[in-house]
Protein backbone atom coordinates (compact mmCIF):
# COMPACT_ATOMS: atom_id res chain seq x y z
CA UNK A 1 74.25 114.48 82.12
CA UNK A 2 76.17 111.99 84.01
CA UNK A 3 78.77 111.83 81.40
CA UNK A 4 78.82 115.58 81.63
CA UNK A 5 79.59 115.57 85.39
CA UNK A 6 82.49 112.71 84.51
CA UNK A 7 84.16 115.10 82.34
CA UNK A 8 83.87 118.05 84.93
CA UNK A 9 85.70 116.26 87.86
CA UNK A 10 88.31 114.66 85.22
CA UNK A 11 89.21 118.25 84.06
CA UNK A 12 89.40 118.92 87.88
CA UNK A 13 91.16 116.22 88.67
CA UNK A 14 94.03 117.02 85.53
CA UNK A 15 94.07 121.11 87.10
CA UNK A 16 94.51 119.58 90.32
CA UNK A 17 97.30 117.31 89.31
CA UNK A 18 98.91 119.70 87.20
CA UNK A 19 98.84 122.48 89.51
CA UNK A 20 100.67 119.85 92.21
CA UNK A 21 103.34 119.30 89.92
CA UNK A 22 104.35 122.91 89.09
CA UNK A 23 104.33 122.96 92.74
CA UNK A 24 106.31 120.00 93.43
CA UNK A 25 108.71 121.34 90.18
CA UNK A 26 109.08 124.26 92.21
CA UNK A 27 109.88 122.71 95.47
CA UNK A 28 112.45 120.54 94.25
CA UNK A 29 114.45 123.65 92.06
CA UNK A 30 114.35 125.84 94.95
CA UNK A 31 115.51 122.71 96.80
CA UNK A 32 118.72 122.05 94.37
CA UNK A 33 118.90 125.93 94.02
CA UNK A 34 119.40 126.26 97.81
CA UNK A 35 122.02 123.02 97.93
CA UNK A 36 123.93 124.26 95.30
CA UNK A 37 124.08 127.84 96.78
CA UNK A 38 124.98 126.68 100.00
CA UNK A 39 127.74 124.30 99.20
CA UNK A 40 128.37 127.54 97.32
CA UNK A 41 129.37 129.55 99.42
CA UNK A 42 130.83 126.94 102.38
CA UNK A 43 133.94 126.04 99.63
CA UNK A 44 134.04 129.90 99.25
CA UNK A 45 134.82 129.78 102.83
CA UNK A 46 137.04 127.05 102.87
CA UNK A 47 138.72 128.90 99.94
CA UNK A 48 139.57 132.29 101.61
CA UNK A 49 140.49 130.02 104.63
CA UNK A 50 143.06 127.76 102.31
CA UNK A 51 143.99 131.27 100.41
CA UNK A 52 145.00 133.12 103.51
CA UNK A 53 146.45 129.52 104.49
CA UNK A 54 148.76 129.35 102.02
CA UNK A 55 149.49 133.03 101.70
CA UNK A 56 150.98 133.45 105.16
CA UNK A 57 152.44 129.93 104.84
CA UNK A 58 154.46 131.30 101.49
CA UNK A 59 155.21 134.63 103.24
CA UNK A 60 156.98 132.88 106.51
CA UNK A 61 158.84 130.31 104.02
CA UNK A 62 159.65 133.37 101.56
CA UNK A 63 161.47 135.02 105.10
CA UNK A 64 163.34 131.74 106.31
CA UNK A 65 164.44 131.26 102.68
CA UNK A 66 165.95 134.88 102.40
CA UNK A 67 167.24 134.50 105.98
CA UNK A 68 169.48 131.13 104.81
CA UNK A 69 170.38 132.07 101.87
CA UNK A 70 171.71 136.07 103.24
CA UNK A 71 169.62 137.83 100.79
CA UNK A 72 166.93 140.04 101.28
CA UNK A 73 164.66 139.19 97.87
CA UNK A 74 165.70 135.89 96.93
CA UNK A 75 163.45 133.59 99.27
CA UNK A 76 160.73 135.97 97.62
CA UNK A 77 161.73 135.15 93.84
CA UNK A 78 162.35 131.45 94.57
CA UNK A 79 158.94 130.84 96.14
CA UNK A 80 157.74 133.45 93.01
CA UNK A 81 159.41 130.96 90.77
CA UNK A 82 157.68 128.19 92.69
CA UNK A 83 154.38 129.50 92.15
CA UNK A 84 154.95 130.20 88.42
CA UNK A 85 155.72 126.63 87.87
CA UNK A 86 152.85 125.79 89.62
CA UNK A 87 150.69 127.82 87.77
CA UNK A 88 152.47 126.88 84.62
CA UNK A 89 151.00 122.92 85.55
CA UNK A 90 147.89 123.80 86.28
CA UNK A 91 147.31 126.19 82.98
CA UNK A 92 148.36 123.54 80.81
CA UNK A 93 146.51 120.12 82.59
CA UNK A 94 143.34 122.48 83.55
CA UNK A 95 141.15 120.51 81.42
CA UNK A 96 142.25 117.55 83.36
CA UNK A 97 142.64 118.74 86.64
CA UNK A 98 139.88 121.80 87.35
CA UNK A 99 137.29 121.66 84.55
CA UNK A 100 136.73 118.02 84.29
CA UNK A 101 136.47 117.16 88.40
CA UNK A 102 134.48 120.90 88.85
CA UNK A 103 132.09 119.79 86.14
CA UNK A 104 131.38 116.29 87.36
CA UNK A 105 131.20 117.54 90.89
CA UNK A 106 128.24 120.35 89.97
CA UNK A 107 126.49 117.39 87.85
CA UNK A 108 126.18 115.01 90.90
CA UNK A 109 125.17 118.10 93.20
CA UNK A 110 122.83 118.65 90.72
CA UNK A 111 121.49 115.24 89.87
CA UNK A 112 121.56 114.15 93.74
């Protein structure tokens, strides 16, 4: 019988342990899950900030432009033509310079 009671508080003891890990699994994905989610929706933020940044910024240069050159549109095109060759860059290196550093960046949030 002794042996009998040995195996009955082993079996309790693996329950035990494996009910504390699920637990602790749980913690620590609701843990990343909240990090992630956070950081999330702060560069969201900081995204419609920069957006509305650089929006009004290319608006007010697209104005002076027009007003030294004398034409009404052509401050508008240039700064147009601007952001086509911009997005022309960043279509071609976006491997390079969006997936790659976005990639890496979610891996260490994820792995820290």
């Amino acid at each position: 019988m002794p042996e009998q009671d040995k195996i009955e508080v082993l079996v309790e003891s693996i329950n035990s342990y494996v009910k504390t890990n699920c637990e602790l699994i749980k913690l620590e994905a609701t843990d990343k899950t909240s990090l992630i989610g956070s950081c999330l929706i702060s560069n969201l933020l900081i995204g419609l900030v920069g957006f509305l940044l650089i929006f009004f910024i290319s608006l007010g240069a697209s104005f002076y432009i027009s007003e030294r050159i004398g034409d009404n549109y052509s401050g508008f095109v240039i700064v147009a033509g601007f952001y086509f060759i911009l997005g022309f860059i960043l279509m071609i290196g976006r491997r390079t310079l969006i997936e790659k550093p976005m990639r890496d960046k979610i891996i260490r949030k994820i792995l820290s």
